[in-house]
PDB file of N, CA and C in Angstrom:
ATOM      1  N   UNK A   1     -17.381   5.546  48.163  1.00  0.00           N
ATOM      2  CA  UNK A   1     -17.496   6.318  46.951  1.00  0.00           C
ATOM      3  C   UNK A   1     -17.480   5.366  45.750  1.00  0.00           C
ATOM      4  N   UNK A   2     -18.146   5.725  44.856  1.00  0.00           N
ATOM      5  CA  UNK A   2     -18.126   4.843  43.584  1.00  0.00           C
ATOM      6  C   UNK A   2     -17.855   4.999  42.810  1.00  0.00           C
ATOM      7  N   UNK A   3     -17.090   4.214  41.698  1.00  0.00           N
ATOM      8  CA  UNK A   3     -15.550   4.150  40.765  1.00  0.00           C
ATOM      9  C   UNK A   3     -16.655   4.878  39.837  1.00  0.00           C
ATOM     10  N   UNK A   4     -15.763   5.782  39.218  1.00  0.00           N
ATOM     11  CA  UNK A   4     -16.169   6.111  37.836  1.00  0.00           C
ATOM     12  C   UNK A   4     -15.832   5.191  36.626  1.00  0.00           C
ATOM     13  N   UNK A   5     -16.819   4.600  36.564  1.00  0.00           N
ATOM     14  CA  UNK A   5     -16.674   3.709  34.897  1.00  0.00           C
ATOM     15  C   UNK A   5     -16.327   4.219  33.711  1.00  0.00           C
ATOM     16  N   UNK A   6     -15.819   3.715  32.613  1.00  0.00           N
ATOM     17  CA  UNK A   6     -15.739   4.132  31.248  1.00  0.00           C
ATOM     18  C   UNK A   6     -16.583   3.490  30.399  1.00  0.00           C
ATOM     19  N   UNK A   7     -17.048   4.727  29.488  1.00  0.00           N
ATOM     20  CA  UNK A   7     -18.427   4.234  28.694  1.00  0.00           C
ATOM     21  C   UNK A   7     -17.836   3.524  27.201  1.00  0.00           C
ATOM     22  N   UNK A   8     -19.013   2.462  27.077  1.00  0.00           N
ATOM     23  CA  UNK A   8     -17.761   2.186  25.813  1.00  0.00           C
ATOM     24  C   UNK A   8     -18.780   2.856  24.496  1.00  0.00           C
ATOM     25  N   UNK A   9     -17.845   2.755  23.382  1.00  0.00           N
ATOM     26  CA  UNK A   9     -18.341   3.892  22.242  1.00  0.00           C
ATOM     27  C   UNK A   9     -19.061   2.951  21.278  1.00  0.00           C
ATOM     28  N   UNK A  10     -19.984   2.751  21.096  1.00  0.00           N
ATOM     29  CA  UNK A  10     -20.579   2.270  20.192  1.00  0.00           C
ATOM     30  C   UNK A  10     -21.215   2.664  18.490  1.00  0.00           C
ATOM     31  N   UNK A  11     -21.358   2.015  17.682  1.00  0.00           N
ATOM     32  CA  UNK A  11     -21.933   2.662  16.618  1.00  0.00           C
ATOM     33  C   UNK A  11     -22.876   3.113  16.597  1.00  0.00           C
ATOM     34  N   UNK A  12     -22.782   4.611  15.698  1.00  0.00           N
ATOM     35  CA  UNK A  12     -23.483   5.726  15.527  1.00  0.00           C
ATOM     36  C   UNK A  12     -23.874   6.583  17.124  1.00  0.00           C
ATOM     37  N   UNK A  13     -22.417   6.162  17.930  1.00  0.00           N
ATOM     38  CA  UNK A  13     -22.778   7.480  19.061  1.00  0.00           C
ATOM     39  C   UNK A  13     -21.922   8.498  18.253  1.00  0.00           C
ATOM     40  N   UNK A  14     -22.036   9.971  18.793  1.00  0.00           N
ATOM     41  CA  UNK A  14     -21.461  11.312  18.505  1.00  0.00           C
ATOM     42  C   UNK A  14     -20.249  11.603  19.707  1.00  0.00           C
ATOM     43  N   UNK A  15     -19.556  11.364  18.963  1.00  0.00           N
ATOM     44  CA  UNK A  15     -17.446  11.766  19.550  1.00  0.00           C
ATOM     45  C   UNK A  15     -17.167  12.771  19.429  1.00  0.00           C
ATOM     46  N   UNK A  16     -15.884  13.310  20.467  1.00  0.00           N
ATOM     47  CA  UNK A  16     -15.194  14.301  19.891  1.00  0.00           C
ATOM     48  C   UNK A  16     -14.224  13.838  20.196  1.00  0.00           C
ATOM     49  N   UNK A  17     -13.151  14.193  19.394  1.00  0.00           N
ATOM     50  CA  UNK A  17     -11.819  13.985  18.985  1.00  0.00           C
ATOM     51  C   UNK A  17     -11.051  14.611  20.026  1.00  0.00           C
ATOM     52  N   UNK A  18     -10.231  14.326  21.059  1.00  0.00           N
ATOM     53  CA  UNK A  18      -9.757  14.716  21.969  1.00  0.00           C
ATOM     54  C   UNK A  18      -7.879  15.170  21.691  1.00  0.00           C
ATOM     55  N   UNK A  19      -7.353  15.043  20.916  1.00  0.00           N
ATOM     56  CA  UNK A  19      -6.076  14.434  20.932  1.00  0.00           C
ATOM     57  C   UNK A  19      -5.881  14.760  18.866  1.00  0.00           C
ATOM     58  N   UNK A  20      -4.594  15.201  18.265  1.00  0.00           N
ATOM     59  CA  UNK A  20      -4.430  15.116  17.305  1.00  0.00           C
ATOM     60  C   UNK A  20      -4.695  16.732  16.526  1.00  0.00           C
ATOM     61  N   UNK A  21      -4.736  15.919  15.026  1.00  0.00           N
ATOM     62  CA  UNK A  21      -4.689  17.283  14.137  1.00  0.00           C
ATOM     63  C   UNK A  21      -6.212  17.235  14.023  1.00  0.00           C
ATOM     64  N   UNK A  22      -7.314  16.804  14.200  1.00  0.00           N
ATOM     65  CA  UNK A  22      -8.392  17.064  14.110  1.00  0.00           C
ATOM     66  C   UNK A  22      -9.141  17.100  15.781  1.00  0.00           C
ATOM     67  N   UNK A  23      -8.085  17.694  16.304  1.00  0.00           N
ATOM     68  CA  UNK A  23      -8.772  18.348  18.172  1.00  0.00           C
ATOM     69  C   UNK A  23      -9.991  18.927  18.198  1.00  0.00           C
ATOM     70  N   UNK A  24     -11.188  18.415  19.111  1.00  0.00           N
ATOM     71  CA  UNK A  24     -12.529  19.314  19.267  1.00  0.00           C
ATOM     72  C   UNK A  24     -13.207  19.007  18.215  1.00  0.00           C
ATOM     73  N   UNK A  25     -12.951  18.444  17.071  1.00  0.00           N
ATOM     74  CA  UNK A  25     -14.060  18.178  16.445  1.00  0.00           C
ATOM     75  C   UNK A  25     -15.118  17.133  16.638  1.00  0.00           C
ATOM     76  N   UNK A  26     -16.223  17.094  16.283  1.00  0.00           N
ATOM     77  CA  UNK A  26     -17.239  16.630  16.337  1.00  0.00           C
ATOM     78  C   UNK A  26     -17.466  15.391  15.275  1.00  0.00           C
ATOM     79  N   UNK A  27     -17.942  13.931  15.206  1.00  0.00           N
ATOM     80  CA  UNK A  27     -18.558  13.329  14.328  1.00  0.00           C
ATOM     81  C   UNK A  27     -19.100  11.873  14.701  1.00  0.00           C
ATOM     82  N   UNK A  28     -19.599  11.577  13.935  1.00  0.00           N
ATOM     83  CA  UNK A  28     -20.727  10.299  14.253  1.00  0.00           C
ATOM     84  C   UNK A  28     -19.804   8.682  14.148  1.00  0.00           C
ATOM     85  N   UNK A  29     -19.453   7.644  15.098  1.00  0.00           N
ATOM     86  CA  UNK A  29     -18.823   6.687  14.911  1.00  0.00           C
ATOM     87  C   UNK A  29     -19.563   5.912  13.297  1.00  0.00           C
ATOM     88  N   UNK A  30     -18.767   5.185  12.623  1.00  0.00           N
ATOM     89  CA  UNK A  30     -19.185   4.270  11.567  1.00  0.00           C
ATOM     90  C   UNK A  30     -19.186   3.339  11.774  1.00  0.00           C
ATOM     91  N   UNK A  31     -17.933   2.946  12.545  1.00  0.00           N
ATOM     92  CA  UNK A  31     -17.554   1.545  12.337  1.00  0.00           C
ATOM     93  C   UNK A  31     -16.535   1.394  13.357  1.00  0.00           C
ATOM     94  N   UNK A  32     -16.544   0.201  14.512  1.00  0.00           N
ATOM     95  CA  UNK A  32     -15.539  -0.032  15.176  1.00  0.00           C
ATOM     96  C   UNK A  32     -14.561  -1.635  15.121  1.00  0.00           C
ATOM     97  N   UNK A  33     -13.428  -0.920  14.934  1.00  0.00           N
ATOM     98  CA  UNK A  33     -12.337  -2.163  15.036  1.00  0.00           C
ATOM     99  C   UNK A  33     -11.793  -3.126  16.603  1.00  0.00           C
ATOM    100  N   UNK A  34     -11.961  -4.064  16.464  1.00  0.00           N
ATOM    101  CA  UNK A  34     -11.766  -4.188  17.943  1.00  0.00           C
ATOM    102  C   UNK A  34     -10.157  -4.764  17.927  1.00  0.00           C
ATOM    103  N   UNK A  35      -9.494  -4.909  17.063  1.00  0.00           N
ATOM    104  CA  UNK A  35      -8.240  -5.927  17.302  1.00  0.00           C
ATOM    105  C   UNK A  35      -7.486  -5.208  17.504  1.00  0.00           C
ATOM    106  N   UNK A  36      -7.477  -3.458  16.860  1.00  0.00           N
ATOM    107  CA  UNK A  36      -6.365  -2.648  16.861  1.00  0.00           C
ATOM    108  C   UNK A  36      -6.891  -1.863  17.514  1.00  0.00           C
ATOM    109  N   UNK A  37      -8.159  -2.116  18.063  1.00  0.00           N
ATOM    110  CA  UNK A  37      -8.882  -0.644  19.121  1.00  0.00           C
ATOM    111  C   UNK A  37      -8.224   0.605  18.474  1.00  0.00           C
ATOM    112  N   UNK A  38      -9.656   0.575  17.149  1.00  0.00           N
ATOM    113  CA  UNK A  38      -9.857   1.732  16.693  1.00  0.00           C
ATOM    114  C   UNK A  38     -11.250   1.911  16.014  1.00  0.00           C
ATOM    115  N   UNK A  39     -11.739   3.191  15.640  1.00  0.00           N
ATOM    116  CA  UNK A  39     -12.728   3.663  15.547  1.00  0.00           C
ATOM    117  C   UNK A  39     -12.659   4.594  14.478  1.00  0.00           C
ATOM    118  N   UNK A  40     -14.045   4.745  13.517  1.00  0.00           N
ATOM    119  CA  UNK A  40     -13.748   5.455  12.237  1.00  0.00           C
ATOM    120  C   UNK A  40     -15.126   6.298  12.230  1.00  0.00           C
ATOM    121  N   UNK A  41     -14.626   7.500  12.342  1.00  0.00           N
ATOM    122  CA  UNK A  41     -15.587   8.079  12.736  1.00  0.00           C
ATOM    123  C   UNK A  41     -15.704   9.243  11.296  1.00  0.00           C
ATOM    124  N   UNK A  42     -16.664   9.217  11.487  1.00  0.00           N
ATOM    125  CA  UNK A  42     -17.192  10.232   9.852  1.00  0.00           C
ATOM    126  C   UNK A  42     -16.562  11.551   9.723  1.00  0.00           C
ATOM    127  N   UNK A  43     -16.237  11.978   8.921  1.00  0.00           N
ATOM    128  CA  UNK A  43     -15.491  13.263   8.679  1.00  0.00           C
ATOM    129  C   UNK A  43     -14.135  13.469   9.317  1.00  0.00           C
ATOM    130  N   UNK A  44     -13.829  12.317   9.678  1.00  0.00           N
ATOM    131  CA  UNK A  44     -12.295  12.892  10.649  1.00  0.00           C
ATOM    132  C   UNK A  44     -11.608  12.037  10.014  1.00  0.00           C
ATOM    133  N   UNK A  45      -9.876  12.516   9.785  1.00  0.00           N
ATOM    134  CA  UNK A  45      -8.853  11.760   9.406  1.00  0.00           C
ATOM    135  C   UNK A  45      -9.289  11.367   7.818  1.00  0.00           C
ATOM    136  N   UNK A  46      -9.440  12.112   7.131  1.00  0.00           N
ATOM    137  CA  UNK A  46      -8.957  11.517   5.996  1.00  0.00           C
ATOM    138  C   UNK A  46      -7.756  11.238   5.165  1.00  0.00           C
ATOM    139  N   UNK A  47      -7.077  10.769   4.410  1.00  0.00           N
ATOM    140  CA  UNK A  47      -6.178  10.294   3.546  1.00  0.00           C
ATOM    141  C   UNK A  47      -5.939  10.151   2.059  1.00  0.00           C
ATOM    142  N   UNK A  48      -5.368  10.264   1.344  1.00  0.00           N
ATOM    143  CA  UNK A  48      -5.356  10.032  -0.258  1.00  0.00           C
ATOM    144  C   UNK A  48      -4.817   9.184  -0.268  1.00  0.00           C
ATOM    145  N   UNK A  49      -5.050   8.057  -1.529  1.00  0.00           N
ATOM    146  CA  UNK A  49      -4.948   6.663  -2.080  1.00  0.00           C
ATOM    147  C   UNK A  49      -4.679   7.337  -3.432  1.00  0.00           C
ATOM    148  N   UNK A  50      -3.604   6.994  -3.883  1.00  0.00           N
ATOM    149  CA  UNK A  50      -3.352   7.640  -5.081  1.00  0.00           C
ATOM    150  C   UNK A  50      -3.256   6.033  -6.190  1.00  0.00           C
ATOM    151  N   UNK A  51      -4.191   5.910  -7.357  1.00  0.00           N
ATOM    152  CA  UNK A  51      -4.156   5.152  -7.748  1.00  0.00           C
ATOM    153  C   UNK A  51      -3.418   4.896  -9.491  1.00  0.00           C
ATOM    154  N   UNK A  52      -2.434   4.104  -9.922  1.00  0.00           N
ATOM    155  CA  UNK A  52      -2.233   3.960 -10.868  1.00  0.00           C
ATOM    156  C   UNK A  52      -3.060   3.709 -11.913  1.00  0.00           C
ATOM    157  N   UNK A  53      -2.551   4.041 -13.269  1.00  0.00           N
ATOM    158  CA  UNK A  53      -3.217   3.758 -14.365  1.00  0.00           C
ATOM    159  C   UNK A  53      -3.183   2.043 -14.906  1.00  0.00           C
ATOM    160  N   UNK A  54      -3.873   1.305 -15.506  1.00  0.00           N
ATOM    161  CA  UNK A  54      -3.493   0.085 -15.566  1.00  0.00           C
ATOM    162  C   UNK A  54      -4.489  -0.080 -16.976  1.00  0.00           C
ATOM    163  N   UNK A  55      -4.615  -1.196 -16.944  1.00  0.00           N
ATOM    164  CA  UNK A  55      -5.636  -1.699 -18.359  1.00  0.00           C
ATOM    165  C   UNK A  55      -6.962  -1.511 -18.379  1.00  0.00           C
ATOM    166  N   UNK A  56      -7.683  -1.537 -17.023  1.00  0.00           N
ATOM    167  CA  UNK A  56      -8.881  -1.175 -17.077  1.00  0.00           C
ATOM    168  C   UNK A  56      -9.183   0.558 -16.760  1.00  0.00           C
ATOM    169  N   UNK A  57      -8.299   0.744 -15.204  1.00  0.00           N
ATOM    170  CA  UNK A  57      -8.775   2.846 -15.452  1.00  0.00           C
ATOM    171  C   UNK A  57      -7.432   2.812 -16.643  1.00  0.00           C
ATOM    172  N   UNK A  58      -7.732   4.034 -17.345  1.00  0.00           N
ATOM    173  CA  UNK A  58      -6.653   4.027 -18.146  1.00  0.00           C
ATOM    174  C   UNK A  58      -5.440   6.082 -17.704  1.00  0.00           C
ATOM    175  N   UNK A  59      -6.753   5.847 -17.042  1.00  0.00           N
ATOM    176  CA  UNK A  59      -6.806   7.490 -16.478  1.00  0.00           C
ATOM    177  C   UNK A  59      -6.254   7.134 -14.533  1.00  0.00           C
ATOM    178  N   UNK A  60      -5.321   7.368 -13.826  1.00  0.00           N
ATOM    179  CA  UNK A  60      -5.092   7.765 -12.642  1.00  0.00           C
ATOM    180  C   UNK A  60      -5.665   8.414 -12.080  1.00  0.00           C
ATOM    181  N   UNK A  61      -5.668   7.709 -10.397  1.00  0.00           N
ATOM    182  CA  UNK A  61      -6.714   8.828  -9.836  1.00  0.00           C
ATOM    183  C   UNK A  61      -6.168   9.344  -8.511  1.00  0.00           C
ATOM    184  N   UNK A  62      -6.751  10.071  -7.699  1.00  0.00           N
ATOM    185  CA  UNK A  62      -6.255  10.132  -5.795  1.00  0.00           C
ATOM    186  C   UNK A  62      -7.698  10.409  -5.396  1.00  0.00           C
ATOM    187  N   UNK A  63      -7.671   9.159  -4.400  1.00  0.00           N
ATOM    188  CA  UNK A  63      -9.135   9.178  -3.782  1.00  0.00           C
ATOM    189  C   UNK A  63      -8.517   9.647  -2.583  1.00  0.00           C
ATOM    190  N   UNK A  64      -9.910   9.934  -1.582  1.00  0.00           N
ATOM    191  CA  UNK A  64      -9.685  10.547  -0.297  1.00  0.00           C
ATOM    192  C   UNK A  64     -10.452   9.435   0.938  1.00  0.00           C
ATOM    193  N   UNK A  65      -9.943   8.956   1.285  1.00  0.00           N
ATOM    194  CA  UNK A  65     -10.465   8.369   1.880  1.00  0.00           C
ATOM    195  C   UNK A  65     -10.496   8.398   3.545  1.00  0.00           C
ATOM    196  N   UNK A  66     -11.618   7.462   4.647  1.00  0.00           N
ATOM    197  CA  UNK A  66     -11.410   7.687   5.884  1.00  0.00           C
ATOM    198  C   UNK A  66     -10.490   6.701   5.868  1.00  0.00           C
ATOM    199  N   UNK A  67      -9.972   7.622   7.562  1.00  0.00           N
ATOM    200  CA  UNK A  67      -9.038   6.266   8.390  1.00  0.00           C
ATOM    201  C   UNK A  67      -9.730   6.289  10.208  1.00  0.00           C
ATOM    202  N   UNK A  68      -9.187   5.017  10.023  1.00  0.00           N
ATOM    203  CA  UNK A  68      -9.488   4.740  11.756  1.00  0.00           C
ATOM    204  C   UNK A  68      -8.443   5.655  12.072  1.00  0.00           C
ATOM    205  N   UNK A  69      -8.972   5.956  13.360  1.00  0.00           N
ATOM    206  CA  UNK A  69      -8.076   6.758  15.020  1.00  0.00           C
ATOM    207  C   UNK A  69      -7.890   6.151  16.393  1.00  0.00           C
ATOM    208  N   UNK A  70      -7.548   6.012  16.324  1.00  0.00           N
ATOM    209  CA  UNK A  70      -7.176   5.333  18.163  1.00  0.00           C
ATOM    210  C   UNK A  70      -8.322   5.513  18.636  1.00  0.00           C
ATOM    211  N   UNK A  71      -9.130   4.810  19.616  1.00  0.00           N
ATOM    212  CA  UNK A  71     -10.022   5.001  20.400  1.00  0.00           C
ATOM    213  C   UNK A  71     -10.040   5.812  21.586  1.00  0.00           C
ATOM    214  N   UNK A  72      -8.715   5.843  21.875  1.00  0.00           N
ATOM    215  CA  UNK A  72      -8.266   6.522  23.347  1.00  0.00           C
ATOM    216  C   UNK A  72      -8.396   7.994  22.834  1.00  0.00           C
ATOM    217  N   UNK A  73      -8.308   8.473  21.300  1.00  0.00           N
ATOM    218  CA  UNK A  73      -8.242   9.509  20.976  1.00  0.00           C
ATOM    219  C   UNK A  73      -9.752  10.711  20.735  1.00  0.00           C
ATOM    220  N   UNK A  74     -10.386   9.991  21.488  1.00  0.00           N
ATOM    221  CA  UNK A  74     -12.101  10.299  21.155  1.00  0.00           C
ATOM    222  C   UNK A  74     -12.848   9.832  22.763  1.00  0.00           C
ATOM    223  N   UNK A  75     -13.580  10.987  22.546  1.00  0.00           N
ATOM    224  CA  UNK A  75     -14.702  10.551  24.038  1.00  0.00           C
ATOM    225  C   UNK A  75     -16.065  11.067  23.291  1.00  0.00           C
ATOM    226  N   UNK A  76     -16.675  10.221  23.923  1.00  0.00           N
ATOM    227  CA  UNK A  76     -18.254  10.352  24.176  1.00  0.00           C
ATOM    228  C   UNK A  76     -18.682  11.897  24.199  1.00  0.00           C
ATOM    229  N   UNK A  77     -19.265  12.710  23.371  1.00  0.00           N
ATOM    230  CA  UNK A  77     -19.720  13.638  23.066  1.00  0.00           C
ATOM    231  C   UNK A  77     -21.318  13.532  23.531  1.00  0.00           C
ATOM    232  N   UNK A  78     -21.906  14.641  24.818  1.00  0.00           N
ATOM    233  CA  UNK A  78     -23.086  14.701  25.267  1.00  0.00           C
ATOM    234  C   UNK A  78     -23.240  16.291  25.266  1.00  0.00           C
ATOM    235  N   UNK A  79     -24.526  16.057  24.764  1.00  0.00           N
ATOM    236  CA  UNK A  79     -24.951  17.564  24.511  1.00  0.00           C
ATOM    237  C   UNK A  79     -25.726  18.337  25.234  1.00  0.00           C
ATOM    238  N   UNK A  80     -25.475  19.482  26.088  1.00  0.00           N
ATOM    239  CA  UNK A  80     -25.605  19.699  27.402  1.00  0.00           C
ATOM    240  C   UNK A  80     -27.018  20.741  27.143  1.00  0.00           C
TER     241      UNK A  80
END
């Protein structure tokens, strides 16, 4: 019988989020990290960066930004 392999995830394949507060969802890889084996996949996990006022913005802001997810936390999405 022959081992089932694991596929590895490359950029711009389509994931779903297996694991977490964004379970079952769907989105397109961007960008992969290899040191911390993680993966940043579009529309999932975002975050706010809340930024101070200083000399140049003079105005504060909160951006939203992505974050990487564990890789283990995402599989290969095939569309049946």
């Amino acid at each position: 019988m022959a081992k089932k392999r694991k596929k590895n995830i490359v950029v711009n394949d389509t994931v779903q989020v297996i694991s977490g507060f964004y379970k079952n969802k769907i989105g397109r890889v961007r960008e992969i990290y290899t040191n911390p084996d993680k993966v940043l996949v579009e529309g999932i996990n975002y975050k706010f960066k809340h930024i101070k006022p200083n000399a140049k913005n003079e105005v504060g802001q909160i951006k939203q930004i992505e974050a990487p997810i564990h890789r283990s936390n995402v599989k290969l999405f095939i569309e049946k």
